[in-house]
C-alpha atoms as a PDB file:
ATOM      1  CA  UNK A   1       0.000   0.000   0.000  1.00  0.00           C
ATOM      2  CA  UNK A   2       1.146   3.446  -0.888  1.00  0.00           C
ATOM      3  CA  UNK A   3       0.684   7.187   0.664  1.00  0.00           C
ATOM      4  CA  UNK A   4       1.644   9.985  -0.942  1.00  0.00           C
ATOM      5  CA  UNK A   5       2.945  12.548   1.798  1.00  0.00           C
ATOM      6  CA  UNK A   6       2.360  16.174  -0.049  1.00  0.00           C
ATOM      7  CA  UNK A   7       5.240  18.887   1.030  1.00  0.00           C
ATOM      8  CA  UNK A   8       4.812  22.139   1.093  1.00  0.00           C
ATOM      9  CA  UNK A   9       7.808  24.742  -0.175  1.00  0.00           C
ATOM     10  CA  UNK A  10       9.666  21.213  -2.087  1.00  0.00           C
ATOM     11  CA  UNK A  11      12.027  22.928  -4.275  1.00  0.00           C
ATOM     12  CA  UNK A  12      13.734  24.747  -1.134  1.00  0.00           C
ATOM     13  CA  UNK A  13      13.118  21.421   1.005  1.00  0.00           C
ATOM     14  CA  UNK A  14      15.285  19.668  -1.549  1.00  0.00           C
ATOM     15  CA  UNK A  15      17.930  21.707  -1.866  1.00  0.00           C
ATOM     16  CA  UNK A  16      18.689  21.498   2.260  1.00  0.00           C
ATOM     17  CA  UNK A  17      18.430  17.559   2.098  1.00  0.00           C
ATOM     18  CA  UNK A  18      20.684  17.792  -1.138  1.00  0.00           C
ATOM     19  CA  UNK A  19      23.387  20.172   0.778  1.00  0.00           C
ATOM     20  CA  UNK A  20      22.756  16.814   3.450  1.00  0.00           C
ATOM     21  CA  UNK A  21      21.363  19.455   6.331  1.00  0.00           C
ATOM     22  CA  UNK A  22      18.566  18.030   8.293  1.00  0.00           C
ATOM     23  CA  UNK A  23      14.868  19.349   7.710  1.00  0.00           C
ATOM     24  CA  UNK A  24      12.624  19.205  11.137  1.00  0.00           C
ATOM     25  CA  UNK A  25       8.901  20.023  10.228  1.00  0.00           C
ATOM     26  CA  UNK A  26       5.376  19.274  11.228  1.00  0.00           C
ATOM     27  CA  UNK A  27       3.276  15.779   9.382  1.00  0.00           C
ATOM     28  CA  UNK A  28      -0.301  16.610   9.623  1.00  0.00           C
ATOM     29  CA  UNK A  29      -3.693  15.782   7.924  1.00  0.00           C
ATOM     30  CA  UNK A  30      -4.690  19.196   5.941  1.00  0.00           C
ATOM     31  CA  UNK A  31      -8.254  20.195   5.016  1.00  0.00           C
ATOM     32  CA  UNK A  32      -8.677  17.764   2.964  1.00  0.00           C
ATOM     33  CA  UNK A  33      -7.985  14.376   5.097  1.00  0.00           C
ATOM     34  CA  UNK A  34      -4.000  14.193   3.297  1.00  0.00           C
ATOM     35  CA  UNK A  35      -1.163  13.569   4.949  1.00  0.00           C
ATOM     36  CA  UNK A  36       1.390  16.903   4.559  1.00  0.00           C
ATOM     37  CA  UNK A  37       4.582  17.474   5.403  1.00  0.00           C
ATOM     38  CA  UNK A  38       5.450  21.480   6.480  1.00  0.00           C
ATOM     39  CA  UNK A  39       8.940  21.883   7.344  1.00  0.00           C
ATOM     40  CA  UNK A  40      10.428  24.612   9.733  1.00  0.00           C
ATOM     41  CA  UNK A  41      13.247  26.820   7.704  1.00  0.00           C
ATOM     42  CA  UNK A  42      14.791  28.112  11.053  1.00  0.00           C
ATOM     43  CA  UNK A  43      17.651  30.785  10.586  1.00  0.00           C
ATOM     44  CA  UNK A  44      21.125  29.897  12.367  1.00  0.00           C
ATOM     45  CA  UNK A  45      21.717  31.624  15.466  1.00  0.00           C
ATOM     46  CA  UNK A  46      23.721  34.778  15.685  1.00  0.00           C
ATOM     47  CA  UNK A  47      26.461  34.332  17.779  1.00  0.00           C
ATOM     48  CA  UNK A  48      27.474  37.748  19.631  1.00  0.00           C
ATOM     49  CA  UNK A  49      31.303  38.157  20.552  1.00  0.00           C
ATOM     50  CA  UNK A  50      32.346  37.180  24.414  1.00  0.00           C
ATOM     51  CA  UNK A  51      32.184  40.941  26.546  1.00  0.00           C
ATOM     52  CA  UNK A  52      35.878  42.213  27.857  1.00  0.00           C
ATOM     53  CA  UNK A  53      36.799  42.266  30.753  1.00  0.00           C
ATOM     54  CA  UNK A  54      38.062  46.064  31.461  1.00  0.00           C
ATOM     55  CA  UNK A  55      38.873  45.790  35.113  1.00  0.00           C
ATOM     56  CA  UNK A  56      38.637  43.287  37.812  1.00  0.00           C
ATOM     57  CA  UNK A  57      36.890  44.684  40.904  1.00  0.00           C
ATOM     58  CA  UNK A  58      37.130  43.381  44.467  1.00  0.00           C
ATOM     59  CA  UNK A  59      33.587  42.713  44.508  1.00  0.00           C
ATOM     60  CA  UNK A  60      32.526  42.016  40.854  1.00  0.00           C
ATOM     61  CA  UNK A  61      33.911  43.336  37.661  1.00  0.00           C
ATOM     62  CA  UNK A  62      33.862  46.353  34.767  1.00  0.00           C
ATOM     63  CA  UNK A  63      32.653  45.010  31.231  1.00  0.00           C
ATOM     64  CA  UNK A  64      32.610  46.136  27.884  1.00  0.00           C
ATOM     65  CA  UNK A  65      30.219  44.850  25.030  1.00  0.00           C
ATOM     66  CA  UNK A  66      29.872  45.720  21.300  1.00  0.00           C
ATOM     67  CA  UNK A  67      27.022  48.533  22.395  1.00  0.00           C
ATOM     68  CA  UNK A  68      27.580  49.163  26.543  1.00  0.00           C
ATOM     69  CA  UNK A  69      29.916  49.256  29.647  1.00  0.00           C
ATOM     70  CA  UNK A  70      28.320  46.599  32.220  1.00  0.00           C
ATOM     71  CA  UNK A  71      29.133  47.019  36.198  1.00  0.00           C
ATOM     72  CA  UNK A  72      28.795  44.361  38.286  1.00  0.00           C
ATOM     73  CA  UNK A  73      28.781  44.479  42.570  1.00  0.00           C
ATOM     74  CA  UNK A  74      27.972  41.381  44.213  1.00  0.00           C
ATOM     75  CA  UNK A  75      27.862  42.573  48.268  1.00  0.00           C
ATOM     76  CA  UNK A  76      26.761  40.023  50.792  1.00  0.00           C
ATOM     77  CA  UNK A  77      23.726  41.258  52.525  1.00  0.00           C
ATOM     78  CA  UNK A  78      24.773  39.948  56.203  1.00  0.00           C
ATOM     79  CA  UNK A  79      27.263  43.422  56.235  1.00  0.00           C
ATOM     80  CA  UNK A  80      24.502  45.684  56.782  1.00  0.00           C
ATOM     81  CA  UNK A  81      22.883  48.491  54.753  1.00  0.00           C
ATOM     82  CA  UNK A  82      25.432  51.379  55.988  1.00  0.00           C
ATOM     83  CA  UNK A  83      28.589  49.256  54.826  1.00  0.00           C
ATOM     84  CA  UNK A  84      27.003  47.973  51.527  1.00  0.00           C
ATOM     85  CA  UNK A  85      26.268  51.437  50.614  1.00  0.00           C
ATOM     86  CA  UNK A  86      30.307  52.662  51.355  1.00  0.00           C
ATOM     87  CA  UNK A  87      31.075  49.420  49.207  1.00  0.00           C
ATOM     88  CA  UNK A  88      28.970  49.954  46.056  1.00  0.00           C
ATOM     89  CA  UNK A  89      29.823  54.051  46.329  1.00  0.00           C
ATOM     90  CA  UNK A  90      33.925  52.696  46.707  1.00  0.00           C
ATOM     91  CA  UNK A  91      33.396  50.050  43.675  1.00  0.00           C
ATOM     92  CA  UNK A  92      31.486  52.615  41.350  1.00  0.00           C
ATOM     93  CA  UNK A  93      34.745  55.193  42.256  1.00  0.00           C
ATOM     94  CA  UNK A  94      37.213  52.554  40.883  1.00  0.00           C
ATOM     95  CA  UNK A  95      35.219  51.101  38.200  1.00  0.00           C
ATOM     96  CA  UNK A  96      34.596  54.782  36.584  1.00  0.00           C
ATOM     97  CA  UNK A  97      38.749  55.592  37.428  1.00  0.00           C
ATOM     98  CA  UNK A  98      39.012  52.534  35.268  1.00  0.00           C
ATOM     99  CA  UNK A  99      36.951  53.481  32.197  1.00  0.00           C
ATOM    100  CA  UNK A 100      38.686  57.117  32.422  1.00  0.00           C
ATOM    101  CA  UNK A 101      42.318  55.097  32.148  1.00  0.00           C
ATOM    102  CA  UNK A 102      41.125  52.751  29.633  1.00  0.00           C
ATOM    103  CA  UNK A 103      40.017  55.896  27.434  1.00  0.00           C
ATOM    104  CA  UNK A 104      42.913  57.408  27.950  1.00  0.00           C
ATOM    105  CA  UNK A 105      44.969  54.577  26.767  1.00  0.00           C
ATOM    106  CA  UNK A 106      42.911  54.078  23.595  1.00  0.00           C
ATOM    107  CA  UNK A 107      43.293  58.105  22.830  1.00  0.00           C
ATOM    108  CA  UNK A 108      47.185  57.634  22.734  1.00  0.00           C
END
């Protein structure tokens, strides 16, 4: 016994399996009670470049991506509000002194 299995968008769907990528798709019954085949054409991700490291800080660290500068503080919270606050003010001081040198550097 034969079934025909219709596909939808063939031309393209043969190409990939010619090229010997695989196709993932849905098999479902259409409309009409027939068995069709719809495959997904998913794009390849985009891989983004890895963020630099611009400066290590004692508490977390200075980063620098294709579009932004990204701070991070991680501060225990058993220290107590009052120190956490001198912390993140002392980290923010070190991390911008950082930036200003790394500018500098470039400018040269």
């Amino acid at each position: 016994m034969k079934k025909y299995i219709f596909v939808l968008d063939a031309i393209r769907l043969l190409a990939m399996l010619m090229d010997g990528k695989k196709v993932e798709g849905v098999l479902y019954m259409d409309e009409y009670g027939k068995p069709t085949f719809k495959p997904y054409f998913r794009k390849a991700p985009k891989h983004r470049p890895k963020n630099e490291l611009v400066h290590q800080l004692e508490n977390g660290w200075v980063k620098e991506s294709s579009e932004k500068y990204k701070l991070y503080i991680g501060v225990y919270k058993k220290l107590g509000l009052a120190r956490i606050l001198s912390i993140i003010d002392r980290e923010t001081k070190e991390a911008k002194s950082a930036l200003f040198d790394k500018e500098l550097i470039e400018s040269i």
